[in-house]
N, C-alpha and C. Protein backbone atom coordinates (compact mmCIF):
# COMPACT_ATOMS: atom_id res chain seq x y z
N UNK A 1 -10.01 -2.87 -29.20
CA UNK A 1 -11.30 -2.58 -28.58
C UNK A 1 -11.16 -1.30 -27.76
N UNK A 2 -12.30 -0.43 -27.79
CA UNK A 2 -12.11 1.26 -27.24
C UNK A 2 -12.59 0.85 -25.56
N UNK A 3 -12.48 1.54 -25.12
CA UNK A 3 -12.85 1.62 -23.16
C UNK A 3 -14.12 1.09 -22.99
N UNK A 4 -15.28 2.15 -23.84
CA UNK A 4 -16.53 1.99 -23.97
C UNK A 4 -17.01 0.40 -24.23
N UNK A 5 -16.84 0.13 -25.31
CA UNK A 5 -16.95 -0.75 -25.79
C UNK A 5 -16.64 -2.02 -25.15
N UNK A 6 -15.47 -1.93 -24.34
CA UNK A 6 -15.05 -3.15 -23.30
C UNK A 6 -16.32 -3.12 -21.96
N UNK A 7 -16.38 -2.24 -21.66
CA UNK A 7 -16.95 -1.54 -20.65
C UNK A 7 -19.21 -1.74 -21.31
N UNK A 8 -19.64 -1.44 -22.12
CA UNK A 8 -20.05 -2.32 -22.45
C UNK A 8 -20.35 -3.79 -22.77
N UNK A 9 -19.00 -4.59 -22.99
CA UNK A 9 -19.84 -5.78 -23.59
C UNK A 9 -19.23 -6.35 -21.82
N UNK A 10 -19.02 -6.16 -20.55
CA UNK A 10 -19.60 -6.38 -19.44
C UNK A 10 -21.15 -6.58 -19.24
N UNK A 11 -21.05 -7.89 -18.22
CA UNK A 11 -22.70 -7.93 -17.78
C UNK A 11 -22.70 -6.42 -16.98
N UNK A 12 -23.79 -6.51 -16.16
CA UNK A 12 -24.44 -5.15 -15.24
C UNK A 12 -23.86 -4.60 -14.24
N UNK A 13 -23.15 -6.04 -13.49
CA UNK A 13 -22.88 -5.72 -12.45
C UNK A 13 -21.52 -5.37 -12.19
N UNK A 14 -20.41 -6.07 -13.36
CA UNK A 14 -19.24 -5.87 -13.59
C UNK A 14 -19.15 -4.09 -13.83
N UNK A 15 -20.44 -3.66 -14.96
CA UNK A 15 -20.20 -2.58 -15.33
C UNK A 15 -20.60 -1.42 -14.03
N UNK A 16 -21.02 -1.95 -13.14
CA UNK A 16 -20.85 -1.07 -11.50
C UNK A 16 -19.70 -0.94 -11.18
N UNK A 17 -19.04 -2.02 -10.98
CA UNK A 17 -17.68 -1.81 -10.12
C UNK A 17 -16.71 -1.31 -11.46
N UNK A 18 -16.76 -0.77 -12.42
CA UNK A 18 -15.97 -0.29 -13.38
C UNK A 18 -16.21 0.86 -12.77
N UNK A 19 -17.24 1.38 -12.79
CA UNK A 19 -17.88 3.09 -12.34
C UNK A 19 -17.03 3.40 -11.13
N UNK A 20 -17.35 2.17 -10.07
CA UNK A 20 -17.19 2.12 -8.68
C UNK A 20 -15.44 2.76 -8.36
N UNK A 21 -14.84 2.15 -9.02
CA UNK A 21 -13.43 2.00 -9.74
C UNK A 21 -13.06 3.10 -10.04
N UNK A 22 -13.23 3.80 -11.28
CA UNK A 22 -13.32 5.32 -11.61
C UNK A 22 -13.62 5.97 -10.60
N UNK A 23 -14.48 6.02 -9.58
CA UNK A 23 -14.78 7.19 -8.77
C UNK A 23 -13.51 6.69 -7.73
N UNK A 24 -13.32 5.65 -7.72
CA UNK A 24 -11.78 5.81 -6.36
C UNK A 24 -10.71 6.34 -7.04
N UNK A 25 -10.59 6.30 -8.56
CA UNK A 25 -9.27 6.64 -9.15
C UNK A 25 -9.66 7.88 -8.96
N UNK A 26 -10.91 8.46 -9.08
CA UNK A 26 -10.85 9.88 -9.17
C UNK A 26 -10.79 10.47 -8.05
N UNK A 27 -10.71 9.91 -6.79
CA UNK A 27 -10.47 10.47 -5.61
C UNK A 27 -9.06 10.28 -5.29
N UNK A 28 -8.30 9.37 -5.57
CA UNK A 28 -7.37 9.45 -5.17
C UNK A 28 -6.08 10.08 -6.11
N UNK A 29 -6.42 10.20 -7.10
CA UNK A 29 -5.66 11.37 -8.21
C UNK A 29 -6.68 12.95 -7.92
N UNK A 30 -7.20 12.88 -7.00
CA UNK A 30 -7.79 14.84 -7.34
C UNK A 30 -6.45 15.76 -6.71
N UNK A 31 -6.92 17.03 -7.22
CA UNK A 31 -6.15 17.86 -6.96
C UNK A 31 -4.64 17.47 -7.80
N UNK A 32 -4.17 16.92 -8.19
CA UNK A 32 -2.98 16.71 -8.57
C UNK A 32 -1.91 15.60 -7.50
N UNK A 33 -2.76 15.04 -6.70
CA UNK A 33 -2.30 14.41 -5.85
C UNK A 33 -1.67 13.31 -6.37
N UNK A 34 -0.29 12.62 -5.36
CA UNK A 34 0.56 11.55 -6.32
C UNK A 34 -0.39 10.53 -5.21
N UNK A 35 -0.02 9.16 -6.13
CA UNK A 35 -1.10 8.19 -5.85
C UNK A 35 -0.53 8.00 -4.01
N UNK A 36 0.53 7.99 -3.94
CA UNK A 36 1.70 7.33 -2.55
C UNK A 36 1.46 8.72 -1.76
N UNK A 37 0.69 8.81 -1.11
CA UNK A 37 0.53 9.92 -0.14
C UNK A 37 0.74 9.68 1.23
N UNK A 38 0.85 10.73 2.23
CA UNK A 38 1.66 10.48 2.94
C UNK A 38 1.15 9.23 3.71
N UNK A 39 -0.13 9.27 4.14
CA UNK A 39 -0.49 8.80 5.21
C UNK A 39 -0.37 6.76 4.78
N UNK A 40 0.10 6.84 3.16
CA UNK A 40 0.23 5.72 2.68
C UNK A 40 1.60 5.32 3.37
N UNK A 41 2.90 6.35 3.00
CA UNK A 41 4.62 6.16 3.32
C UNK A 41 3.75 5.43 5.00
N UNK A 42 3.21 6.08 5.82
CA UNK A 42 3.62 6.14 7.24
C UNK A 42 3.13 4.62 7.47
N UNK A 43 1.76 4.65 6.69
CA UNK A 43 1.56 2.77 7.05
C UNK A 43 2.63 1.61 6.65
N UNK A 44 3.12 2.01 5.61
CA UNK A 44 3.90 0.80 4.48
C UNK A 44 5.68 1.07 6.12
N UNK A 45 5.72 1.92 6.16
CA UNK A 45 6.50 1.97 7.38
C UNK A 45 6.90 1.93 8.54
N UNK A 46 5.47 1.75 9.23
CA UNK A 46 4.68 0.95 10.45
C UNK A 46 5.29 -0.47 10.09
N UNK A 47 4.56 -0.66 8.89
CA UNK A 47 4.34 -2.38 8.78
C UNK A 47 5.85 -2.70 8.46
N UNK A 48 6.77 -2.16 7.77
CA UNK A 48 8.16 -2.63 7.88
C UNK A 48 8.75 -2.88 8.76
N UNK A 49 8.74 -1.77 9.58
CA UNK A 49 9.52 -1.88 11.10
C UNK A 49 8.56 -2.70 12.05
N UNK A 50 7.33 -3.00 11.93
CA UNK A 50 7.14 -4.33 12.63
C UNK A 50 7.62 -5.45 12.26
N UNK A 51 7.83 -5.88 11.21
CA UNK A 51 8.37 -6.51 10.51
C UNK A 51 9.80 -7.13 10.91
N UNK A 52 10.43 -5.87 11.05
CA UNK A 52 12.01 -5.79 10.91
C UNK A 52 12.68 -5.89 12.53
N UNK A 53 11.28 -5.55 13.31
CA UNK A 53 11.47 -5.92 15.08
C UNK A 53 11.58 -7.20 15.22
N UNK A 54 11.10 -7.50 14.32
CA UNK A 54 11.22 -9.50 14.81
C UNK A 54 12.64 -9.89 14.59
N UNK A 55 13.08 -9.38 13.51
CA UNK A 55 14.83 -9.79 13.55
C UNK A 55 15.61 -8.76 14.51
N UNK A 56 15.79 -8.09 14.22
CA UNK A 56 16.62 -6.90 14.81
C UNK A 56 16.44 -7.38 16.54
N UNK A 57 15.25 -7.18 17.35
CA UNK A 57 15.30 -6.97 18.50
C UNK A 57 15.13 -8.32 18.99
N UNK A 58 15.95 -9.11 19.26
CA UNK A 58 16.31 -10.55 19.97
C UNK A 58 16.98 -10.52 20.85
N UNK A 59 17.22 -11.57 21.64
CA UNK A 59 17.61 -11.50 22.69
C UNK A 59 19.29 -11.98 22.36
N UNK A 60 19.67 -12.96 21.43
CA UNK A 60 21.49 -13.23 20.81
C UNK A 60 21.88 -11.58 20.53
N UNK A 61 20.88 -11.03 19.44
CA UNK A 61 21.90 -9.70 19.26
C UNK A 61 22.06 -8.70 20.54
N UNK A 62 21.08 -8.85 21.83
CA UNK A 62 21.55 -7.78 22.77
C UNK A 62 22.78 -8.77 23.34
N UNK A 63 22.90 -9.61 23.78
CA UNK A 63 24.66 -10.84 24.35
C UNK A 63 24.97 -10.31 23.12
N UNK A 64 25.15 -10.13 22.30
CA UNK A 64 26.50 -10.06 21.43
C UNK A 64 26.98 -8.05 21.76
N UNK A 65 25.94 -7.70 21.56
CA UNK A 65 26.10 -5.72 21.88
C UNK A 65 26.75 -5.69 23.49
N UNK A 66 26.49 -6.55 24.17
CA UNK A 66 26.86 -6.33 25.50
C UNK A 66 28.25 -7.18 25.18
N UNK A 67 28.66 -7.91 24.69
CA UNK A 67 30.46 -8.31 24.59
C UNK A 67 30.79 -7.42 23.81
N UNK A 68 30.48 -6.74 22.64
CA UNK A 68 31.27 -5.42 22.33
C UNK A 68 31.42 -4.31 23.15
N UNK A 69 30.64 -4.15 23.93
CA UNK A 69 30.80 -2.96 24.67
C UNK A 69 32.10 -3.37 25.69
N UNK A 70 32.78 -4.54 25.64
CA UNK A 70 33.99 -4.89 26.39
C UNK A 70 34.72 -4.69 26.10
């Protein structure tokens, strides 16, 4: 089955958000742009290192950093 044709045998409203769809792909590929842009890295890396504060910064691993420092 061709694009059209799928895209056709959709009811009305499906065939909106197909359009709807296309116009975000086409914004977010313009210019030659890669899909992972920056301002994408900086969120996905926010949200890791919040993430990664919950283990890392406890209160056992600072007692254990403070007996190595002995």
């Amino acid at each position: 089955m061709k694009l059209e044709q799928a895209v056709n045998s959709l009811p009305p409203a499906a065939r909106i958000e197909v359009v709807d769809f296309i116009a975000f792909l086409k914004q977010k590929y313009r210019r030659g742009k890669s899909p992972l842009v920056k301002e994408d890295t900086a969120y996905w890396s926010a949200l890791g290192e919040k993430s990664i504060k919950r283990i890392w910064d406890n209160e056992e691993d600072d007692v254990y950093n403070e007996l190595l420092k002995r």
